[in-house]
Protein backbone atom coordinates (compact mmCIF):
# COMPACT_ATOMS: atom_id res chain seq x y z
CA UNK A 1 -6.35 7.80 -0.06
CA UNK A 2 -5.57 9.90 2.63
CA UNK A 3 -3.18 12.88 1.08
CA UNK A 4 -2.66 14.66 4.58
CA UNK A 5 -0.34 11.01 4.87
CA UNK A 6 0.49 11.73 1.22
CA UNK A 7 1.89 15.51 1.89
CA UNK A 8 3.21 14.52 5.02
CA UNK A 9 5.53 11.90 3.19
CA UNK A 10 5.99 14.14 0.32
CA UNK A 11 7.37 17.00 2.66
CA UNK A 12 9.36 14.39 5.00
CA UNK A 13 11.28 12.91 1.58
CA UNK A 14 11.95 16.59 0.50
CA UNK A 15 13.61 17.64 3.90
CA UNK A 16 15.35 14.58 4.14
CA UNK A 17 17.41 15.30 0.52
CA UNK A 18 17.79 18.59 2.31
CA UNK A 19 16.00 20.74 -1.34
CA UNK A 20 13.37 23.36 -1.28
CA UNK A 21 9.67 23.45 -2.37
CA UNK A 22 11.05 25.70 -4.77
CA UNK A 23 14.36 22.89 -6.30
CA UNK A 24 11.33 20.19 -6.70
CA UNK A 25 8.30 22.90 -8.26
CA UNK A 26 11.56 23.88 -10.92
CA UNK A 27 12.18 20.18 -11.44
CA UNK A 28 8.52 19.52 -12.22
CA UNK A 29 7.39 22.87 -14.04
CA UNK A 30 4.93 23.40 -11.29
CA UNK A 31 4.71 26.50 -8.87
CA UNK A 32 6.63 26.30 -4.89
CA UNK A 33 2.75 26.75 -3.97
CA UNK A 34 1.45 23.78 -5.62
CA UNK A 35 4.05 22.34 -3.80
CA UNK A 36 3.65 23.74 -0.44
CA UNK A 37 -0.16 22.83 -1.14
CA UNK A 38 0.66 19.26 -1.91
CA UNK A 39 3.11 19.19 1.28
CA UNK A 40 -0.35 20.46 3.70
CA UNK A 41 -2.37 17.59 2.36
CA UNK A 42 -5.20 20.62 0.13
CA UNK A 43 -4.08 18.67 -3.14
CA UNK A 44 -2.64 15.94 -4.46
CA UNK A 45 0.24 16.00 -7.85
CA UNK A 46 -1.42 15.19 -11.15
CA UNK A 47 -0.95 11.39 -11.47
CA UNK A 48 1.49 12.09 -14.51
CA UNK A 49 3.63 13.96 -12.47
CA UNK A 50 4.59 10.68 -10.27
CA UNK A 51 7.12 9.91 -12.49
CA UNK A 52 9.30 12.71 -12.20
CA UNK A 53 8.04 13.80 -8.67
CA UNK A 54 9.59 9.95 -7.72
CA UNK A 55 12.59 10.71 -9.12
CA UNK A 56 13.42 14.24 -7.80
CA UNK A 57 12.55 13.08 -4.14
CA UNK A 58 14.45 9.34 -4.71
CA UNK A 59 11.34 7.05 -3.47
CA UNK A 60 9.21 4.89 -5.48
CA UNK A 61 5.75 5.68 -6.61
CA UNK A 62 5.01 2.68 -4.89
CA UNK A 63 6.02 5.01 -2.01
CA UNK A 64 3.97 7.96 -2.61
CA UNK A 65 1.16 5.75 -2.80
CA UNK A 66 1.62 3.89 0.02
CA UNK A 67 2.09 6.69 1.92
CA UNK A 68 -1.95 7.71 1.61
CA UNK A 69 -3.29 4.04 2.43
CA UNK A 70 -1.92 4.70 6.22
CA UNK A 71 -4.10 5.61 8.81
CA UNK A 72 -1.31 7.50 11.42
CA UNK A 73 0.21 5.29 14.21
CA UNK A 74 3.70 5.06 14.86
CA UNK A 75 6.74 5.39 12.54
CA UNK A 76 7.49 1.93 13.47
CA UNK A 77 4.18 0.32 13.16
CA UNK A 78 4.02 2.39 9.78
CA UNK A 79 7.77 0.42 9.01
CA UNK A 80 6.18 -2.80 10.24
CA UNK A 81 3.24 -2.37 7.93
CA UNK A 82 5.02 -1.44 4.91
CA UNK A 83 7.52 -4.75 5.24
CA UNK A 84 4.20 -6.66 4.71
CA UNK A 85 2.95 -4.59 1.80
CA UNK A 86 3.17 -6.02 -1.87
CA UNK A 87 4.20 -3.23 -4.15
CA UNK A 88 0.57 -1.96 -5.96
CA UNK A 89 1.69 -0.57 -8.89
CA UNK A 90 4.78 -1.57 -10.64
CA UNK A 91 7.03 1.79 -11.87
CA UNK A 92 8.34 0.92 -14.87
CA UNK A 93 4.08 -0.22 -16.77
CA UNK A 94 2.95 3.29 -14.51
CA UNK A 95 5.55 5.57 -16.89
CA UNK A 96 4.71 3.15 -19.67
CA UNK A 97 0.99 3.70 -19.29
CA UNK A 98 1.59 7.47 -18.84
CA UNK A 99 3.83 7.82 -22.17
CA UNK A 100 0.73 6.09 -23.61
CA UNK A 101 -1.62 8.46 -22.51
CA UNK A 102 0.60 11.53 -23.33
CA UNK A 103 0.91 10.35 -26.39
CA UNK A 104 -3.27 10.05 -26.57
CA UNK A 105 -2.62 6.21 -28.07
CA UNK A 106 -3.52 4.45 -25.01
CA UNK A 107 -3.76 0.55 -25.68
CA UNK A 108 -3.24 -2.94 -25.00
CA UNK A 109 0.31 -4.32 -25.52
């Protein structure tokens, strides 16, 4: 996964809803600087904060994801490419898997 792609998506979707590092670290109990450090590509969010981090910037976790299996190129070759993708992870067993996990009870339904 390439999280330069990752923070560079992260960052776009956050200017785009026109909110600061600081609105998303509030709405995910993390600090503007992890923020700011996922936005430069240094580290990625802990996977259990997908959920919410999806919600707060209005993309899919498919989305996030996606966004660290490019390899650069063009906007449009990058739109091209992700019309052909199949979704990897499906949102709704992700949060189920990670309520399992909080809950330190994960298994098979």
């Amino acid at each position: 996964m390439n999280i330069i792609n990752v923070g560079s998506f992260l960052k776009r979707c956050r200017k785009n809803l026109g909110v600061t590092q600081g609105y998303v670290a509030e709405h995910l109990n993390v600090s503007a600087q992890a923020v700011s450090k996922w936005e430069r590509g240094e580290n990625l969010p802990d996977v259990a904060l997908f959920p919410a981090l999806s919600r707060v910037l209005q993309v899919s976790i498919n989305d996030i994801l996606q966004a660290g299996t490019h390899e650069g190129g063009s906007d449009d070759q990058n739109a091209q490419t992700d019309e052909l993708r199949t979704p990897i992870v499906n949102q709704d067993a992700f949060e189920k898997i990670l309520a399992r996990v909080g809950a330190g009870c994960l298994v098979a339904d």
